[in-house]
Protein backbone atom coordinates (compact mmCIF):
# COMPACT_ATOMS: atom_id res chain seq x y z
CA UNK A 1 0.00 0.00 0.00
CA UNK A 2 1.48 3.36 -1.18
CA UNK A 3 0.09 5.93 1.34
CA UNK A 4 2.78 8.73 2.56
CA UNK A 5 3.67 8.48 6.25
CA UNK A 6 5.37 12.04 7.71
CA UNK A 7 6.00 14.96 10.08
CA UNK A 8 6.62 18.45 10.15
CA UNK A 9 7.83 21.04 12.72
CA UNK A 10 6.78 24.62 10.95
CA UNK A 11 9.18 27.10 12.95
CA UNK A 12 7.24 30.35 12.03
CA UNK A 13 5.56 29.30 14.94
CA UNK A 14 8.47 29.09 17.21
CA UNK A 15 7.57 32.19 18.81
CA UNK A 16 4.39 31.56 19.83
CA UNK A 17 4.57 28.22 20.83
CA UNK A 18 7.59 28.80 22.54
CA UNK A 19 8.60 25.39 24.48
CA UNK A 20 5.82 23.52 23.43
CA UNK A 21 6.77 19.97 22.58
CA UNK A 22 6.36 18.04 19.32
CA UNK A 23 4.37 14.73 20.68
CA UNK A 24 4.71 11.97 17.95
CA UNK A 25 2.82 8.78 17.11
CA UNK A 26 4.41 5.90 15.79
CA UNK A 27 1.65 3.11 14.36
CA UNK A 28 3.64 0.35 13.55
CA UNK A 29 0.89 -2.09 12.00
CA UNK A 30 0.72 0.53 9.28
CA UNK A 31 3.28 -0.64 6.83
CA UNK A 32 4.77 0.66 3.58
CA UNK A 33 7.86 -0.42 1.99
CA UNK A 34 10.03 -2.71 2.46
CA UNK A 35 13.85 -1.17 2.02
CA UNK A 36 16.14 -3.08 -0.55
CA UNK A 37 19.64 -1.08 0.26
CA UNK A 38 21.32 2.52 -0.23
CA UNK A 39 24.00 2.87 -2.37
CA UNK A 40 26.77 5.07 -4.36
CA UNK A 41 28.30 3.98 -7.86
CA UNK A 42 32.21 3.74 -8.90
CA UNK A 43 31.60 5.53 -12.09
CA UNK A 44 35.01 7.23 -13.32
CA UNK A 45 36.63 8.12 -10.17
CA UNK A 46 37.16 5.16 -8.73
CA UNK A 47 39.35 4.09 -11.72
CA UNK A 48 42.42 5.84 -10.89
CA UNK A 49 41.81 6.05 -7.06
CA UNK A 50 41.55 2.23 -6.83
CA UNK A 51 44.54 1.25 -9.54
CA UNK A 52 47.02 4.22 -8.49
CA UNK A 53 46.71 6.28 -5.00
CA UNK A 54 48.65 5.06 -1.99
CA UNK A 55 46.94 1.96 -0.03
CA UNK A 56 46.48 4.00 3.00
CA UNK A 57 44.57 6.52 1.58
CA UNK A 58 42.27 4.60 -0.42
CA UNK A 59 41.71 2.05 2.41
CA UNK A 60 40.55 4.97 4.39
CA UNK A 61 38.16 5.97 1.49
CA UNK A 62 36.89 2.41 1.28
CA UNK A 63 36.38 2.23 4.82
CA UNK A 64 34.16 5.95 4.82
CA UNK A 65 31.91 4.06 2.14
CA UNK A 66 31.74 0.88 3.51
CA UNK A 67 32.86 0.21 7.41
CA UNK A 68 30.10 -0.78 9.63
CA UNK A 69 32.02 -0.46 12.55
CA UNK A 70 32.29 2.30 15.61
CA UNK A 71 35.40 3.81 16.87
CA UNK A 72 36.67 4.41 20.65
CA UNK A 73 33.78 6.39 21.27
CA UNK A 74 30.86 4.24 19.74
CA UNK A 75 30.78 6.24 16.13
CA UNK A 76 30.32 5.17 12.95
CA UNK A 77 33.61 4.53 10.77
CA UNK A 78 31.95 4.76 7.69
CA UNK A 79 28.42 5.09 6.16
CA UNK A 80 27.91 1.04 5.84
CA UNK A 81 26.14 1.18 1.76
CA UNK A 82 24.55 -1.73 1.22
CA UNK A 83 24.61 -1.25 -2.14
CA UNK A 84 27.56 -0.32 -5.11
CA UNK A 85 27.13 0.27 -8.56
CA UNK A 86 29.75 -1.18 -10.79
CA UNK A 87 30.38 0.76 -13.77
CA UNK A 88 30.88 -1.61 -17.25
CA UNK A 89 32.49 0.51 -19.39
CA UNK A 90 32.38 0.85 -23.24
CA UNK A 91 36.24 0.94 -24.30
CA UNK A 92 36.65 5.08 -24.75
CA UNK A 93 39.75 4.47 -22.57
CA UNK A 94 41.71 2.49 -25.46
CA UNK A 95 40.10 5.00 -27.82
CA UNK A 96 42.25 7.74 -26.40
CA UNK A 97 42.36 11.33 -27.58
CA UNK A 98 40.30 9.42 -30.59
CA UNK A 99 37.62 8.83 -28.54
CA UNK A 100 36.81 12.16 -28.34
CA UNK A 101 35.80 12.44 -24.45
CA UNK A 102 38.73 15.12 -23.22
CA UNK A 103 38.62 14.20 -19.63
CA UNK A 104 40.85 10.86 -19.24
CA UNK A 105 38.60 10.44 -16.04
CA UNK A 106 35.45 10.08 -17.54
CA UNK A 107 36.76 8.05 -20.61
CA UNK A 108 36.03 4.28 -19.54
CA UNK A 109 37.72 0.57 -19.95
CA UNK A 110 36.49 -2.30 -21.36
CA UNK A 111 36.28 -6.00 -20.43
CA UNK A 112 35.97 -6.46 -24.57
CA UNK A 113 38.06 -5.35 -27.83
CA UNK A 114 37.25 -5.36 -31.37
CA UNK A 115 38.24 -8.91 -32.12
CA UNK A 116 35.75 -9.97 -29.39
CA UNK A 117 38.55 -11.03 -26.65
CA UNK A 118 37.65 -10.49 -23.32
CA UNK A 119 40.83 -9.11 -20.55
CA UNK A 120 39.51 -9.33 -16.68
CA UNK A 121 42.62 -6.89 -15.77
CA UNK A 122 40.48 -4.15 -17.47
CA UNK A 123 39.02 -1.85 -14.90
CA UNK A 124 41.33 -2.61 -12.26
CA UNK A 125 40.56 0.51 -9.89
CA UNK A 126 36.63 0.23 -10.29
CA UNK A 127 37.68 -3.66 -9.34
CA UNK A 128 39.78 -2.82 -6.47
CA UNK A 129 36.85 -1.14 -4.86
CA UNK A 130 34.54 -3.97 -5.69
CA UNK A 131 36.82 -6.45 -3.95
CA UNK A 132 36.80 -3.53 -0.51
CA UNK A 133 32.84 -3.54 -0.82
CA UNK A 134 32.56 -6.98 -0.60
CA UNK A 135 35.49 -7.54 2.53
CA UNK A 136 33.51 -4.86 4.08
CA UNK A 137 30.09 -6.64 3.96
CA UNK A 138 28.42 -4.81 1.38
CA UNK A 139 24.68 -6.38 0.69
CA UNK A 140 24.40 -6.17 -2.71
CA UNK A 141 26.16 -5.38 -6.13
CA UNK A 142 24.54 -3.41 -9.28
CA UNK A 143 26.44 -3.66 -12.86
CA UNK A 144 24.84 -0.89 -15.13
CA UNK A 145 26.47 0.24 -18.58
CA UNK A 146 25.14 3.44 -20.27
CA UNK A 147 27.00 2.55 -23.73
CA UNK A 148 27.72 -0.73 -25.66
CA UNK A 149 30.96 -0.97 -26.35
CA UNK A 150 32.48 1.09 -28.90
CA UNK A 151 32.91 -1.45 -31.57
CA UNK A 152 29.61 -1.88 -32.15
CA UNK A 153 28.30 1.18 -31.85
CA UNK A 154 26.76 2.95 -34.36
CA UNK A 155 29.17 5.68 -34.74
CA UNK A 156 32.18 4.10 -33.17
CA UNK A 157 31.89 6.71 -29.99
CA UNK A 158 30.94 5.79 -26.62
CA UNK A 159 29.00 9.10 -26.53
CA UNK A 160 26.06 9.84 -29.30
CA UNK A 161 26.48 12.62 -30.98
CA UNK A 162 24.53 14.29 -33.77
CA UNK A 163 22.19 11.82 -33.77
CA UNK A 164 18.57 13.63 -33.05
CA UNK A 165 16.12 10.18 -33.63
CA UNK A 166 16.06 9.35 -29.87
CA UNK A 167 17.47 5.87 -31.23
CA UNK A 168 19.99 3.82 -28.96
CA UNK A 169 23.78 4.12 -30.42
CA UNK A 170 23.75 0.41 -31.38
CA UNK A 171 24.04 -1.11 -34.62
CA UNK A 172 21.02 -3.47 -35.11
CA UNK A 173 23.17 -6.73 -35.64
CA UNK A 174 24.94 -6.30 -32.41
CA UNK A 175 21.70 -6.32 -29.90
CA UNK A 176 22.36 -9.53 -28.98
CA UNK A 177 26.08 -9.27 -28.95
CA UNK A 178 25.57 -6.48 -26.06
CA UNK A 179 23.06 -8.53 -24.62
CA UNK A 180 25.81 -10.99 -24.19
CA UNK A 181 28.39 -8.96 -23.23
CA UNK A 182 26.13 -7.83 -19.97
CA UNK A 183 25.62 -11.14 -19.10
CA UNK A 184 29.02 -12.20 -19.28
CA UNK A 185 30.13 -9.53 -17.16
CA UNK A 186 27.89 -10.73 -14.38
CA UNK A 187 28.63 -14.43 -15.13
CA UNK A 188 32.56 -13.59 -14.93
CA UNK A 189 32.22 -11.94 -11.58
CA UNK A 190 30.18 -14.23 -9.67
CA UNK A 191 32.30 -16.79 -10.31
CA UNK A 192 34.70 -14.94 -8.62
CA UNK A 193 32.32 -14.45 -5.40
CA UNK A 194 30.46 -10.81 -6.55
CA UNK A 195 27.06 -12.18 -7.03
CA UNK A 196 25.48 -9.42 -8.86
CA UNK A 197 22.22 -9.13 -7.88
CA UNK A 198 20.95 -6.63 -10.21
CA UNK A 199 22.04 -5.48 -14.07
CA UNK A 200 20.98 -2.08 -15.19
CA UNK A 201 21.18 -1.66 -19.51
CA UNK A 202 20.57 2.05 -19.89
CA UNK A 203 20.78 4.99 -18.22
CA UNK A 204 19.29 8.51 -18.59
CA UNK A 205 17.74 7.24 -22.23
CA UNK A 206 15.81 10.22 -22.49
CA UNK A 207 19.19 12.44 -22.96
CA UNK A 208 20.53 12.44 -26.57
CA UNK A 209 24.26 12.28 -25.29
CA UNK A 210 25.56 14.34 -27.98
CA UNK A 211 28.22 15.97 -25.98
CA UNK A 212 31.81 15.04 -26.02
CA UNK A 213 32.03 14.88 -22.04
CA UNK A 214 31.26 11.22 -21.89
CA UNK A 215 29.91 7.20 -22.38
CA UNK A 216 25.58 7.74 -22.94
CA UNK A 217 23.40 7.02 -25.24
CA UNK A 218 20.15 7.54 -25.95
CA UNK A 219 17.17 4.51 -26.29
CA UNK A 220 13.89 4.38 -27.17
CA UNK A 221 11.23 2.75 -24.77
CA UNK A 222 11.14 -0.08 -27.74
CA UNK A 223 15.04 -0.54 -27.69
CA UNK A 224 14.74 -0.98 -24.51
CA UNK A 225 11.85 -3.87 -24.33
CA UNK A 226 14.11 -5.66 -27.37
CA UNK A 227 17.57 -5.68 -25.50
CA UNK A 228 15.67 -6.27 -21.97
CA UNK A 229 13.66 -9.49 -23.33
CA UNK A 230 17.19 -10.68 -24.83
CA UNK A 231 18.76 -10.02 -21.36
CA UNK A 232 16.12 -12.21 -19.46
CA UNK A 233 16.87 -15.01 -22.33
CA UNK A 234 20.40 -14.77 -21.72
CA UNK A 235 20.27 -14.71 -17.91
CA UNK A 236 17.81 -17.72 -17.97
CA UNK A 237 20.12 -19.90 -19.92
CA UNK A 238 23.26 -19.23 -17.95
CA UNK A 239 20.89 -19.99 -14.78
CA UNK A 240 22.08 -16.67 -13.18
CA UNK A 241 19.64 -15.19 -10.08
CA UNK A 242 20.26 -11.86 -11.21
CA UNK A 243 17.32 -9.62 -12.10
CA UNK A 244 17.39 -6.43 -14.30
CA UNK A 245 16.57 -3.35 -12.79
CA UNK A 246 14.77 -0.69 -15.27
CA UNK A 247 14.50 2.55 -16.83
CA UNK A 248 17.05 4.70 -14.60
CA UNK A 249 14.66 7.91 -16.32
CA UNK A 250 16.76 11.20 -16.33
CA UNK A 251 13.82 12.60 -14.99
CA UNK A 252 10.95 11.46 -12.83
CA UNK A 253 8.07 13.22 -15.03
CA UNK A 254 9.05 10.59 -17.58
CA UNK A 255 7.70 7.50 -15.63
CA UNK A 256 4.43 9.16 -15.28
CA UNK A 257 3.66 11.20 -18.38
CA UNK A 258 5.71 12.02 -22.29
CA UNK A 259 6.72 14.93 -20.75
CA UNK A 260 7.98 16.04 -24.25
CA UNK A 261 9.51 12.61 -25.27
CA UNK A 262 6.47 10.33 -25.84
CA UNK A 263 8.83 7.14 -27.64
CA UNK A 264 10.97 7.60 -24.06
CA UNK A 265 8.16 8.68 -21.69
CA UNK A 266 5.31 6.76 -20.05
CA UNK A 267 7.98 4.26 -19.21
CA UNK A 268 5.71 2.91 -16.26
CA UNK A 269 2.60 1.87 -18.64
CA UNK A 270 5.03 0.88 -21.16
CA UNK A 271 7.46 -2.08 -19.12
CA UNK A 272 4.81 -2.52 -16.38
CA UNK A 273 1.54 -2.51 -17.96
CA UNK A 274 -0.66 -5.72 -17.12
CA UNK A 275 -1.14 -6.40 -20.86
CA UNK A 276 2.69 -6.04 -21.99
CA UNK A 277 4.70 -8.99 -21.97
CA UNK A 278 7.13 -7.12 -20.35
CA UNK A 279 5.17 -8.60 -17.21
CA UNK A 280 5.81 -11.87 -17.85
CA UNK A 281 9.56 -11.55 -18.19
CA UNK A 282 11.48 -13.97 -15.31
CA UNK A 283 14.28 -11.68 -14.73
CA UNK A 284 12.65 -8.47 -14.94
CA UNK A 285 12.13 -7.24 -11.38
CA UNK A 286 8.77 -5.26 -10.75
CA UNK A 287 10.72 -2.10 -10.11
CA UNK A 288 11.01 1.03 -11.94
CA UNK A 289 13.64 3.23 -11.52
CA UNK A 290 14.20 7.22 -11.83
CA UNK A 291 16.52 9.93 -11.33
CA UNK A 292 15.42 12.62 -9.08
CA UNK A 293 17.42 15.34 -10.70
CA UNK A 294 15.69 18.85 -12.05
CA UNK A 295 12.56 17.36 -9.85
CA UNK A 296 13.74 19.18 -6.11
CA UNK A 297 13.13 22.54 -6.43
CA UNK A 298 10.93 24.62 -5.51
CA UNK A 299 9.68 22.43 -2.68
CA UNK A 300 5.75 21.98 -4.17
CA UNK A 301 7.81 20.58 -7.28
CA UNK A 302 9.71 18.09 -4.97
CA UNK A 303 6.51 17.11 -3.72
CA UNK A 304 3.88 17.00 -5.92
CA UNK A 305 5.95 15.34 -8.56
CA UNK A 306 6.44 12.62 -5.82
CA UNK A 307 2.78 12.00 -4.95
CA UNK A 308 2.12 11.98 -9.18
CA UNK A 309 4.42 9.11 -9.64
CA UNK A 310 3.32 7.45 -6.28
CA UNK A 311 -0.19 7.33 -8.31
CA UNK A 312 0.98 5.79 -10.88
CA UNK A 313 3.13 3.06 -8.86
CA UNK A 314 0.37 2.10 -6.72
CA UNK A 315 -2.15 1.63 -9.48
CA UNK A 316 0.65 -0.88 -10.99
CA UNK A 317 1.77 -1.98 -8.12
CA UNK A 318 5.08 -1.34 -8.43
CA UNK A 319 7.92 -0.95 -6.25
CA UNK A 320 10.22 2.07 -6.94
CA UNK A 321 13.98 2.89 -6.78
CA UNK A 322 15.66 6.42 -6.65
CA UNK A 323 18.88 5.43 -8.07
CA UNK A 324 20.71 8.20 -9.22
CA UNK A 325 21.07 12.38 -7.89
CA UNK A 326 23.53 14.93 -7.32
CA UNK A 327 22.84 18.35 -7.16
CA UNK A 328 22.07 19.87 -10.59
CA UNK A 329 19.34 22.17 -10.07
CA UNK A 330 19.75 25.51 -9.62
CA UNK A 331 18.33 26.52 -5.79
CA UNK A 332 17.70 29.40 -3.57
CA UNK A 333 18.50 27.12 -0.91
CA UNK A 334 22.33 26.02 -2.15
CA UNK A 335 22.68 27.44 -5.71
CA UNK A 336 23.26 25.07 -8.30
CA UNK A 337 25.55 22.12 -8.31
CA UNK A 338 28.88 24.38 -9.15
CA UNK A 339 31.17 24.97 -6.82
CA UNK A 340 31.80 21.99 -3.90
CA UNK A 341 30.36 22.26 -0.40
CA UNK A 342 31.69 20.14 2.79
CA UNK A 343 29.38 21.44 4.73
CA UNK A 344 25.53 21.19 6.43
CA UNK A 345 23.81 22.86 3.39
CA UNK A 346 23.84 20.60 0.79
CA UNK A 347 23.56 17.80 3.05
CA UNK A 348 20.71 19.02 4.76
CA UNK A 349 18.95 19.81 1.24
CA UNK A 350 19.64 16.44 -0.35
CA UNK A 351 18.53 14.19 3.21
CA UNK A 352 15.54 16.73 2.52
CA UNK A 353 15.56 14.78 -1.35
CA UNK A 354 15.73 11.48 0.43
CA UNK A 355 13.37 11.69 2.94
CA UNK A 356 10.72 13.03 0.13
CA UNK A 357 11.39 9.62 -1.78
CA UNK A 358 11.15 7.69 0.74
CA UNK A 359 7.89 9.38 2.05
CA UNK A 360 6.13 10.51 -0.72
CA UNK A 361 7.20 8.14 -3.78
CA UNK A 362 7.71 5.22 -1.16
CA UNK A 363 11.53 4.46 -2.63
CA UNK A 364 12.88 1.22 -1.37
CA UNK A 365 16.03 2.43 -2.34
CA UNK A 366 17.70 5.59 -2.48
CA UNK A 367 21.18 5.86 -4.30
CA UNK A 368 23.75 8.63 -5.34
CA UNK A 369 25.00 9.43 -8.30
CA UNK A 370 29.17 8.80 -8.13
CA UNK A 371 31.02 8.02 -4.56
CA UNK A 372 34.17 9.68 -5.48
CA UNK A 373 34.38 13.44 -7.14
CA UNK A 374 38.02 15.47 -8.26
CA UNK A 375 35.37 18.38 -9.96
CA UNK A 376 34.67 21.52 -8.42
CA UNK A 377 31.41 19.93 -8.00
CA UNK A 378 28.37 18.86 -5.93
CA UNK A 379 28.52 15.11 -7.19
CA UNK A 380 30.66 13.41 -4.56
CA UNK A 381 30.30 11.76 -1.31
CA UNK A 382 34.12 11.92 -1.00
CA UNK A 383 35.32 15.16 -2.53
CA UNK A 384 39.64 14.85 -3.72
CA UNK A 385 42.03 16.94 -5.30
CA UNK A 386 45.69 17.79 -5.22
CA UNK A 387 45.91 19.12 -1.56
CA UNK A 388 47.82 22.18 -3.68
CA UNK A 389 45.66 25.54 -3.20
CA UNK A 390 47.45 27.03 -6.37
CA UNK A 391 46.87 23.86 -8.33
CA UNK A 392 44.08 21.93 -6.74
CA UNK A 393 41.73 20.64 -9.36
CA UNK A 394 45.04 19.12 -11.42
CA UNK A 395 43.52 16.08 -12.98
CA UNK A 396 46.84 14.41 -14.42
CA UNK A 397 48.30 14.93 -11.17
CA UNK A 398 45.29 13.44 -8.84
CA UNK A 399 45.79 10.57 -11.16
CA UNK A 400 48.60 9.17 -8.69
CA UNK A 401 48.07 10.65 -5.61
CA UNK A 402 46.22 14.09 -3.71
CA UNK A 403 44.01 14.87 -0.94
CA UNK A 404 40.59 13.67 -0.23
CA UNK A 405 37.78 14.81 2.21
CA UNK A 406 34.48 13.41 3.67
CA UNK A 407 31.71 15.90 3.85
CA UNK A 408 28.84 16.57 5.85
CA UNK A 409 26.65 14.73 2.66
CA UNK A 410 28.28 11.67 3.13
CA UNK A 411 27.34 11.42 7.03
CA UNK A 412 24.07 12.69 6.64
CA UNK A 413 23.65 10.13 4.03
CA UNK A 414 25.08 7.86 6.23
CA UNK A 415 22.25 8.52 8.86
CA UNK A 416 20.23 6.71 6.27
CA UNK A 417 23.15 3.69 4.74
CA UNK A 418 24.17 2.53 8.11
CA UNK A 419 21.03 2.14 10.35
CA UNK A 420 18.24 1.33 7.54
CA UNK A 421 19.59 -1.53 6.67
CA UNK A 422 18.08 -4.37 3.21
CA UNK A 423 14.67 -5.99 4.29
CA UNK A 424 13.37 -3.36 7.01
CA UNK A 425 10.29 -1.75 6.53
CA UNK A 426 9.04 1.51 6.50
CA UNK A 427 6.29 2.59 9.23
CA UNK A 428 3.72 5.63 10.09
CA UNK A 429 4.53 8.42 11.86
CA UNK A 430 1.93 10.94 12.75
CA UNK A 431 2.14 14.13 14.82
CA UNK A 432 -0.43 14.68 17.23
CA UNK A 433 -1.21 18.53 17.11
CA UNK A 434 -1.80 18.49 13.23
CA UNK A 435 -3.47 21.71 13.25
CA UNK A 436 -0.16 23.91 14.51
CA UNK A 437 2.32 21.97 13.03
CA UNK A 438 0.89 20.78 9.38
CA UNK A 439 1.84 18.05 7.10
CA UNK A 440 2.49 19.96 4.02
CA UNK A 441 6.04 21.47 4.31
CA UNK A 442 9.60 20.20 4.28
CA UNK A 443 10.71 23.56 5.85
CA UNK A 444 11.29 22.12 9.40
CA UNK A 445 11.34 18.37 10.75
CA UNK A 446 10.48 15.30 8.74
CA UNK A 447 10.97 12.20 10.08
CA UNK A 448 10.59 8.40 9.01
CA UNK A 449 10.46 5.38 10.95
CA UNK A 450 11.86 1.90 9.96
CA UNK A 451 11.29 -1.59 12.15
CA UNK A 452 14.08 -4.15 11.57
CA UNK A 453 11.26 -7.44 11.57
CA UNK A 454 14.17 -9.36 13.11
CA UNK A 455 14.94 -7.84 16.01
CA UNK A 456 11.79 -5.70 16.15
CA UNK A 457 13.94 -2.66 16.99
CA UNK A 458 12.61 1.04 16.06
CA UNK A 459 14.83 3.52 13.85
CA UNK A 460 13.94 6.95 13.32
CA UNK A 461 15.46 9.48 11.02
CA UNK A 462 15.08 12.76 12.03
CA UNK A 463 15.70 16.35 9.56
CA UNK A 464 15.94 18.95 11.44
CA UNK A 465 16.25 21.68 8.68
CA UNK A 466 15.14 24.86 10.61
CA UNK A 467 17.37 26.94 12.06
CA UNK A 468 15.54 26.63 15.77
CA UNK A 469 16.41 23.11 18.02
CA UNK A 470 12.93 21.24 18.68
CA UNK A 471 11.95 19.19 21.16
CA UNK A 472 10.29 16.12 19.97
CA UNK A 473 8.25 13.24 22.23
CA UNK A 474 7.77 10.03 21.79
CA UNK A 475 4.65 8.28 23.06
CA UNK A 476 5.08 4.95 22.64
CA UNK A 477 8.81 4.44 21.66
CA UNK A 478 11.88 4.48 24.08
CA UNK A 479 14.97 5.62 22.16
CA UNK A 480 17.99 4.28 23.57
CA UNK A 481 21.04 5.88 21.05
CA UNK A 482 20.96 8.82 18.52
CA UNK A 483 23.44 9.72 16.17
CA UNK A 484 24.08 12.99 15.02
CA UNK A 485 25.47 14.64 11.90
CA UNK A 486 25.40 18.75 12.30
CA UNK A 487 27.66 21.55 11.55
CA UNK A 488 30.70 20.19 14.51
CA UNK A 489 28.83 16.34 14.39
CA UNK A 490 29.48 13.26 12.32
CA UNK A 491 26.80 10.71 12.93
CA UNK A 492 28.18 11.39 16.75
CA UNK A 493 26.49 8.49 19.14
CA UNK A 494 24.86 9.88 22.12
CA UNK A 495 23.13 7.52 24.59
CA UNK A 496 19.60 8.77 24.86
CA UNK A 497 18.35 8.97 28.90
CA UNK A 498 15.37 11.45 28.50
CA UNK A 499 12.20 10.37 26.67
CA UNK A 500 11.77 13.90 25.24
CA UNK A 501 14.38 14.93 22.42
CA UNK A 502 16.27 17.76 21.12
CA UNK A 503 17.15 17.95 17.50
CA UNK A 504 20.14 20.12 16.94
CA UNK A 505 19.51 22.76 14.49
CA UNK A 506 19.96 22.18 11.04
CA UNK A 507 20.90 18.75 11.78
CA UNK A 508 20.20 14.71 10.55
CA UNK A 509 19.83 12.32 13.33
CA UNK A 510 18.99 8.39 13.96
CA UNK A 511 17.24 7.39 16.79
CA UNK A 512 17.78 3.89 17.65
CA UNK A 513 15.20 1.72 20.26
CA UNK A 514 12.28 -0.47 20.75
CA UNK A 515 8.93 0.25 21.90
């Protein structure tokens, strides 16, 4: 059932309610989803990082991403994902200069060449960081390409270019030689232990990747249906337990509507409808997935585009992934994505993103766009560069070796990654004095509550995004731990010994206990 379960603090009213206490409701027979993981991808960075920089540094990275474990003083070493993304890349790497991407950091290997020989030494960075993900515990792994490999391309570019018809950049013989290539990916690594649970095919399809800045191509809903039925084929035959994960729309207006593209739109009545085959399809699982950039701001966008494409999954019953964001919007809130920030602002305005899909589109999983970033950039978790002031953004240098920093995003994200873990379920949360603090703003606290059906503990994750602490009460759950990511706070542990609460201003916190 697909109903949306928040809470609000409005702090207009902070002055007239003065210490009056938010009293909160927690109903937890009234279920929603059921979480299948958060996650990051490899894509590009992780190349160099994972092949080149010095083993203490990158073990450190590894451990920020993936470390389940506490410190001395009971905090989080890292922000636990339960999900990577492996990158399959489409050869632009061998193509060089010729391949017509500048940046060597978003040009990509490829397990293939042109006289169809495959070379498992081929993304050895991007493998590196597999092998740490999976020491570390890491739930499950997602392969997704955005290109076929060059070769067989239609014009021999891992990017689209001029090319205006919408049409994947794949020559028509070679469908099921891509097809193939996917599956042998997968096939290859869990036979070395990876066990990729999910494959991904395209990505962003509604884009016409005509620039030169790197691997995409376009794809018809139709191109889509042709190489996913091949895919399920292929998967069936080589007996593999993997199931394909689709559309990854650039937008989230194009699983509900044309919205200006109508042979790449619609893509929820087109894979999921109960009269397309695409139902009956083994391997296909019944999720669609979207991209929640250009769909955040203003805030009535963020959620009314939410409850429009939580319509349209419940009357298909259909489960729903957020698999892709960084910030690309421009915002009155952070500006746009140019220019990096470390600090509580951006995170505070993307746990903002993820608590709207989780409430309001009913996400069972919620994943950023790439781990790793060297740009001058909102895209990264983990932000690097030269550790140079005069020459900090030096890409041939940061090749080897540099700096690298965790920011307040990857904490705050990590108030999510580390406590809601695969196979817990999302339950109701209702505030008891509706009528002074209202449902219908993310301007002040939102939280969501998750029971683990194992243990039957209680986590909460609370947004505190005004810029006033608030006191919040439980009625009928006892929170034992909280941890805290704020401007001087990352995911901090804090025993809890007072049933009421104070969220820090402009913080993220998980409350931990049992009712």
């Amino acid at each position: 059932m697909h109903v949306v379960g928040l809470v609000l603090c409005f702090f207009v009213f902070s002055f007239s309610l003065g210490a009056q206490t938010l009293k909160i409701n927690i109903n937890k027979n009234h279920k929603f989803q059921t979480i299948d993981g958060f996650g990051a991808s490899d894509a590009w960075r992780c190349q160099y990082v994972g092949a080149n920089w010095p083993e203490d540094k990158k073990n450190k990275i590894a451990e920020l991403l993936f470390s389940k474990g506490i410190n001395d003083n009971g905090n989080p070493k890292g922000i636990g994902l339960s999900i990577w993304r492996f990158y399959v890349g489409a050869g632009t790497m061998e193509q060089g200069d010729a391949s017509g991407i500048k940046n060597h950091w978003r040009r990509a290997e490829s397990f293939i060449d042109y006289k169809g020989n495959y070379d498992w030494n081929k993304q050895k960075g991007q493998q590196w960081f597999l092998d740490q993900a999976k020491q570390y515990g890491v739930d499950k792994f997602l392969a997704f390409s955005i290109s076929a490999p060059v070769q067989w391309t239609k014009n021999g570019k891992g990017y689209n270019g001029d090319n205006k018809d919408g049409e994947i950049n794949l020559k028509p013989e070679y469908f099921d030689d891509y097809a193939q290539f996917m599956v042998n990916v997968v096939k290859h690594f869990n036979s070395r232990g990876f066990e990729f649970a999910y494959l991904s095919p395209i990505n962003e399809p509604q884009w016409d990747w005509e620039k030169k800045s790197q691997e995409g191509t376009p794809a018809t809903n139709k191109n889509i249906f042709e190489l996913t039925k091949l895919l399920n084929d292929k998967i069936e035959e080589s007996r593999l337990e993997t199931e394909i994960v689709l559309a990854e729309s650039a937008d989230l207006r194009w699983l509900y509507s044309n919205y200006g593209k109508p042979e790449r739109g619609h893509q929820i009545d087109y894979f999921f409808s109960k009269k397309d085959s695409s139902s009956t399809l083994k391997n296909l699982k019944n999720t669609i997935s979207g991209h929640s950039y250009f769909t955040t701001w203003p805030v009535d966008s963020l959620i009314t585009i939410r409850q429009k494409l939580n319509k349209q999954l419940t009357s298909h019953e259909l489960d729903y992934w957020q698999s892709e964001f960084c910030i690309l919007e421009n915002t009155d809130d952070i500006g746009s994505g140019n220019k990096r920030d470390l600090g509580m602002d951006t995170a505070l305005y993307v746990a903002r993103v993820i608590h709207a899909d989780l409430t309001l589109a009913n996400a069972s999983s919620w994943q950023w766009w790439t781990a790793l970033t060297n740009a001058n950039f909102k895209d990264g978790l983990i932000y690097l560069d030269t550790g140079d002031e005069k020459d900090k953004y030096n890409l041939d240098k940061m090749k080897f070796d540099g700096a690298f920093h965790d920011s307040k995003l990857l904490w705050a994200f990590g108030n999510y990654s580390r406590f809601i873990r695969p196979g817990m379920v999302r339950v109701e949360i209702n505030v008891t004095d509706e009528e002074n603090f209202p449902k219908d703003s993310f301007e002040g606290i939102m939280l969501s509550g998750y029971i683990d059906r194992d243990s039957s503990k209680l986590i909460v994750v609370g947004i505190n995004y005004g810029d006033k602490a608030c006191t919040i009460d439980f009625q009928d759950f006892k929170a034992e731990s909280i941890y805290i990511t704020s401007k001087d706070k990352n995911l901090e542990f804090k025993k809890v010994i007072d049933k009421k609460i104070t969220l820090e201003a402009r913080s993220v916190n998980t409350l931990i206990g049992s009712f």
